[in-house]
Protein backbone atom coordinates (compact mmCIF):
# COMPACT_ATOMS: atom_id res chain seq x y z
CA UNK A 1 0.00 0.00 0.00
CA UNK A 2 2.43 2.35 1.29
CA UNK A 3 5.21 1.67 -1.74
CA UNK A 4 1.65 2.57 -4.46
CA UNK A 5 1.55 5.61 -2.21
CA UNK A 6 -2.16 5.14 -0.78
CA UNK A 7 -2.47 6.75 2.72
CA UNK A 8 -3.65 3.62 5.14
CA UNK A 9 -6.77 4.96 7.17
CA UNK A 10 -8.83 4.12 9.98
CA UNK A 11 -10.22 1.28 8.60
CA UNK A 12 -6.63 0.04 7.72
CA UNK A 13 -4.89 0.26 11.05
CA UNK A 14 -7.35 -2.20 13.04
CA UNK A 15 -6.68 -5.01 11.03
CA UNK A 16 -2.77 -4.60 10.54
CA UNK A 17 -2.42 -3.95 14.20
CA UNK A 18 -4.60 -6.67 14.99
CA UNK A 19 -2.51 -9.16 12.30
CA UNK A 20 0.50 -8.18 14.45
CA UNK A 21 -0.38 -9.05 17.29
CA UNK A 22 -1.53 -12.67 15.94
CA UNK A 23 1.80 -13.24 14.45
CA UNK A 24 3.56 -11.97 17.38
CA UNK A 25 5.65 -8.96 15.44
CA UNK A 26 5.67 -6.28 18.16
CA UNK A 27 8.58 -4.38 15.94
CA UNK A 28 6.70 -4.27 13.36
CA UNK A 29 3.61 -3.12 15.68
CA UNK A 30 6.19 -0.24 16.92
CA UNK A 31 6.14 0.86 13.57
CA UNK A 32 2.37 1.14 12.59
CA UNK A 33 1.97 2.87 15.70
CA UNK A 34 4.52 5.86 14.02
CA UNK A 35 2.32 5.67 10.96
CA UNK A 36 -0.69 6.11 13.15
CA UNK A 37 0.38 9.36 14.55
CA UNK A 38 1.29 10.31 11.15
CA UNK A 39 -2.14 10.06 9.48
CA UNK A 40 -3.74 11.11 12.82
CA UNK A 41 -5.23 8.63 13.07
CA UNK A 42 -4.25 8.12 17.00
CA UNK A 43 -7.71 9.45 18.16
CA UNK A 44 -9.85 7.61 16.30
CA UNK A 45 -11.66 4.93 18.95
CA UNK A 46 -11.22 1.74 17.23
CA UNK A 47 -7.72 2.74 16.26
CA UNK A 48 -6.87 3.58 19.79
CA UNK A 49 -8.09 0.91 21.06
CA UNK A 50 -6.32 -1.45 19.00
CA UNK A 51 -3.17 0.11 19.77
CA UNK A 52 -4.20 -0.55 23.42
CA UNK A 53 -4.34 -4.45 22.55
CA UNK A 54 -1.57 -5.18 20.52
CA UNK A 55 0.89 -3.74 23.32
CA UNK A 56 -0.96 -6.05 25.74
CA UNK A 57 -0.38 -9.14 23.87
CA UNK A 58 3.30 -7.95 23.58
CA UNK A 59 2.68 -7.80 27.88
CA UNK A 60 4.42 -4.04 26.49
CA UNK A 61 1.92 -2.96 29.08
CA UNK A 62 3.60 0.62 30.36
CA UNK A 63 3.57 1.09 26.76
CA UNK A 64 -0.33 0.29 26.94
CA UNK A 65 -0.97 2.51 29.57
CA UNK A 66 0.86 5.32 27.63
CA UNK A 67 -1.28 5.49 24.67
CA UNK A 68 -4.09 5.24 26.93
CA UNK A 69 -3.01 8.34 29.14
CA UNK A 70 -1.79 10.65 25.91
CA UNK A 71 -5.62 10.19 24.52
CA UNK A 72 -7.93 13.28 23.66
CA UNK A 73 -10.39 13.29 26.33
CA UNK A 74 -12.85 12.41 24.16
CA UNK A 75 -11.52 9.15 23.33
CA UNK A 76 -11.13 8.79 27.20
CA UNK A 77 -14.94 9.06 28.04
CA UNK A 78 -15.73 6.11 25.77
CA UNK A 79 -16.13 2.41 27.26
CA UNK A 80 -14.07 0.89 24.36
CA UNK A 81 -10.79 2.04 25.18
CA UNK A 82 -11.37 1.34 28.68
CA UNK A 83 -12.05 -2.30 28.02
CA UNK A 84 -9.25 -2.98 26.22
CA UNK A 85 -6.77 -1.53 28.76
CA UNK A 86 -8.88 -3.55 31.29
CA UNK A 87 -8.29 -7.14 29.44
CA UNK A 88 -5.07 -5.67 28.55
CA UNK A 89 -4.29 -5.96 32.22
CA UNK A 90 -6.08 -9.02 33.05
CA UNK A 91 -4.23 -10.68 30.47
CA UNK A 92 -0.76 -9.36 32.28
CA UNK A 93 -2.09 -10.41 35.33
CA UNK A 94 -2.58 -7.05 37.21
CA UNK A 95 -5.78 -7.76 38.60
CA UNK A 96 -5.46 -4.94 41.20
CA UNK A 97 -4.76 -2.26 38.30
CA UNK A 98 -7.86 -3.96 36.55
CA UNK A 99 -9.32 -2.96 39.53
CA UNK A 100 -8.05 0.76 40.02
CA UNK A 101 -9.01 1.18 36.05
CA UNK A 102 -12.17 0.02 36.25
CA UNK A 103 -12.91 2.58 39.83
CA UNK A 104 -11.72 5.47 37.78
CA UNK A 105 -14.14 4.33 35.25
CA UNK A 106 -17.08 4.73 37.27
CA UNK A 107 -15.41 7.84 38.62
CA UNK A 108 -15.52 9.87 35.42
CA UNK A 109 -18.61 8.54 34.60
CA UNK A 110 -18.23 6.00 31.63
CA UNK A 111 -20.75 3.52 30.98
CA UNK A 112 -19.69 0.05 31.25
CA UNK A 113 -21.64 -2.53 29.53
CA UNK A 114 -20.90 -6.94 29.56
CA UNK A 115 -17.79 -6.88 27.58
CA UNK A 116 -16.43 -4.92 30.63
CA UNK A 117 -17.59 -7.12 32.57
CA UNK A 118 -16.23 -10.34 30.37
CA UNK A 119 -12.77 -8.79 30.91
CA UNK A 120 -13.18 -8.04 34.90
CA UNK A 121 -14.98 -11.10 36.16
CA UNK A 122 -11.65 -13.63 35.40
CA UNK A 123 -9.68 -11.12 36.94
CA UNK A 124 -11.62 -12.36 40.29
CA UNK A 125 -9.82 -15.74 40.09
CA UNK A 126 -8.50 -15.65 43.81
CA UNK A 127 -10.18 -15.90 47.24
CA UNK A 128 -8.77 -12.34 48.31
CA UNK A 129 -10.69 -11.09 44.86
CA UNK A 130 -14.15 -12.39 46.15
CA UNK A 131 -15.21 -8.78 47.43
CA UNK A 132 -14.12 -7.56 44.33
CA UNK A 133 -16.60 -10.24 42.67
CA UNK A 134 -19.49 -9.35 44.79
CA UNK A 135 -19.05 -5.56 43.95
CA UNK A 136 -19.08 -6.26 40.14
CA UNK A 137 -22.07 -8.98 40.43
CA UNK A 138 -24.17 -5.75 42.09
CA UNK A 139 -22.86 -3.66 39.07
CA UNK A 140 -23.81 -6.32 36.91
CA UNK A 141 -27.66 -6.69 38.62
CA UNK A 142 -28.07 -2.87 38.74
CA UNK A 143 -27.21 -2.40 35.05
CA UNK A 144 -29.36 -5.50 33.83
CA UNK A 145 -26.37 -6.92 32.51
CA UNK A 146 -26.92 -10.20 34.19
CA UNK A 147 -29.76 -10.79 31.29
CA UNK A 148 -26.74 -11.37 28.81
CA UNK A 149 -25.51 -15.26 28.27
CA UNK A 150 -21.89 -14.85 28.42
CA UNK A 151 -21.77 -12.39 31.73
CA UNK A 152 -24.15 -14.67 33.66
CA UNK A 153 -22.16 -17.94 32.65
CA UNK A 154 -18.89 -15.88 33.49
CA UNK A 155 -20.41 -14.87 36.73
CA UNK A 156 -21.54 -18.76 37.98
CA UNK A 157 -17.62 -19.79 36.39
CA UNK A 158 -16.20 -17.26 39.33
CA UNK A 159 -18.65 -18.83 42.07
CA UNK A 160 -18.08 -22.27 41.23
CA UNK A 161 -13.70 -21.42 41.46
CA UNK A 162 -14.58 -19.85 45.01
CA UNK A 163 -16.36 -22.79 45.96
CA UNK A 164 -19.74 -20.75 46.57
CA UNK A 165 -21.77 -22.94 44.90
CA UNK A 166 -24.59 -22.00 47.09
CA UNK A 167 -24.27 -18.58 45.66
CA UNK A 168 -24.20 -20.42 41.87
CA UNK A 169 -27.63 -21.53 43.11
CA UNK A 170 -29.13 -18.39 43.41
CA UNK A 171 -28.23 -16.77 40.69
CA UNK A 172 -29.37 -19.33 38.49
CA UNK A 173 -32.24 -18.69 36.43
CA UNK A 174 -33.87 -22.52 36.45
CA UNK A 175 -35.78 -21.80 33.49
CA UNK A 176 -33.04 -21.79 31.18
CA UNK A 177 -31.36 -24.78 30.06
CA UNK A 178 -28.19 -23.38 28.97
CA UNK A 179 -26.53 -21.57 32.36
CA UNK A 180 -27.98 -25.02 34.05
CA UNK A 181 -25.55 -26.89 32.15
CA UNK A 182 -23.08 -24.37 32.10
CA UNK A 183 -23.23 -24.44 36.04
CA UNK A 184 -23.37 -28.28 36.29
CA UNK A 185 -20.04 -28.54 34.17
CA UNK A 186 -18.46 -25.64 36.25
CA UNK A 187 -19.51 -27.76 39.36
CA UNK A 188 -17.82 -30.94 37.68
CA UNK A 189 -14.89 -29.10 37.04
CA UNK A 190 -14.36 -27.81 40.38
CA UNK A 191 -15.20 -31.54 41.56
CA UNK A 192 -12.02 -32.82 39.69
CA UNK A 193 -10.00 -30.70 41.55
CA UNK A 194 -11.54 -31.20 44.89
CA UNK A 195 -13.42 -34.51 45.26
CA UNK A 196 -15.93 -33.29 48.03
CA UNK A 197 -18.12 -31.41 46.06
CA UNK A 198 -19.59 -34.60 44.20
CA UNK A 199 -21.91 -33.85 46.70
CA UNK A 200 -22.71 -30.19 45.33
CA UNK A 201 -22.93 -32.01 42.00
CA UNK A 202 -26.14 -34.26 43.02
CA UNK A 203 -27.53 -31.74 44.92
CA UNK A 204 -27.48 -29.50 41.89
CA UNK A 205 -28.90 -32.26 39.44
CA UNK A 206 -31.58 -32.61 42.22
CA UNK A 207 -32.69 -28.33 42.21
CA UNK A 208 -32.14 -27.72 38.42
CA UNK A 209 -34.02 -30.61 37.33
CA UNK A 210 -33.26 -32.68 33.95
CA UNK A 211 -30.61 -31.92 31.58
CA UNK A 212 -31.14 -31.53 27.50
CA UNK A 213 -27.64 -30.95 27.15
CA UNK A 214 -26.60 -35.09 26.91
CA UNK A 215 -22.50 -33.69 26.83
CA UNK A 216 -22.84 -31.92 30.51
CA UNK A 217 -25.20 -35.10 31.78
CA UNK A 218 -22.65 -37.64 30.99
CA UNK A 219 -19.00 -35.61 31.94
CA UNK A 220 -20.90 -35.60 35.43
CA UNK A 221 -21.77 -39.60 35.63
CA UNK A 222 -18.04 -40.08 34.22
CA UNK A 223 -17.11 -37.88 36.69
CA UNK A 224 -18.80 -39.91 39.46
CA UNK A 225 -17.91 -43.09 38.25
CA UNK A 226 -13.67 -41.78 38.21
CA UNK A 227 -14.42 -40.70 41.56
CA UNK A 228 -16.21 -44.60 42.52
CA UNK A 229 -19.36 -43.20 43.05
């Protein structure tokens, strides 16, 4: 492109940066980064963004939280560059900046929505996170967000790690197939790390009722029958 002298653009730069980062070519990332801030294109929200996420995966994070800070405030007051600086950390395991980013979030006002909450909720992988897990589950229930498929099957994943499966329980909605099998393969997963929670497993199968999904209903009885049940 550049050698048949077309000027790349902001549709351009999100796919290059995000090729980069697949192939692992954070030189190369370095260097659309300089042809960002030569089109101007640095302030564009999907370009900024993108910039944000291919210096995660490089775990270049400082550099990260650079191109975050030298944003237009404009830029700063929308969700999307938030989240990726947010899974950006997650991924680098800083779960307590994760947690300071996504405070000043609510701070200065910017709406978070479930792909927010996607990149928070396996930051809350540890027992001295659980607070932190409650506080975004009551985010979650004020906001509605707990209506979306993927945030309440991440939310029942970070109850079943704790062990909380009583709290699993009440947050499931019975009705719906789906997060029943997604908690009763959670449960078994848990159960192959710590054997006395079989017991959580039948009493589950007992409150949720049948299973459609055959694939969850027979990793359990395998399960069981490993464990000489």
């Amino acid at each position: 492109m550049l050698q048949s002298s077309h000027t790349p653009n902001t549709f351009t730069f999100p796919f290059t940066l995000k090729s980069c980062a697949f192939l692992s070519l954070p030189i190369t990332g370095s260097q659309l980064h300089s042809h960002v801030i030569q089109t101007g294109c640095q302030h564009v929200p999907y370009v900024h963004s993108s910039l944000i996420s291919v210096y995660s995966k490089f775990s270049l994070i400082y550099n990260a939280r650079k191109v975050f800070d030298e944003s237009s405030e404009s830029v700063k007051r929308l969700g999307v560059c938030y989240n990726a600086l947010l899974v950006g950390y997650v991924l680098n395991s800083l779960q307590f900046d994760a947690m300071l980013l996504f405070r000043q979030m609510c701070v200065n006002g910017v709406a978070y929505t479930g792909v927010t909450m996607l990149g928070l909720i396996p930051a809350c992988t540890f027992h001295q996170h659980v607070l932190f897990g409650f506080s975004l589950h009551g985010c979650i229930v004020k906001c509605g967000l707990g209506q979306e498929p993927n945030v309440g099957n991440c939310l029942l994943t970070m109850y079943v790690r704790y062990g909380s499966i009583d709290f699993a329980f009440g947050f499931l909605r019975v009705n719906e197939s789906s997060e029943r099998n997604h908690v009763v393969q959670c449960t078994a997963a848990a159960s192959d790390r710590k054997k006395s929670l079989i017991l959580e497993v039948d009493r589950l199968l007992i409150e949720v009722g049948p299973l459609e999904d055959n694939v969850a209903f027979n990793f359990v009885n395998a399960l069981k029958g490993v464990s000489g049940r």
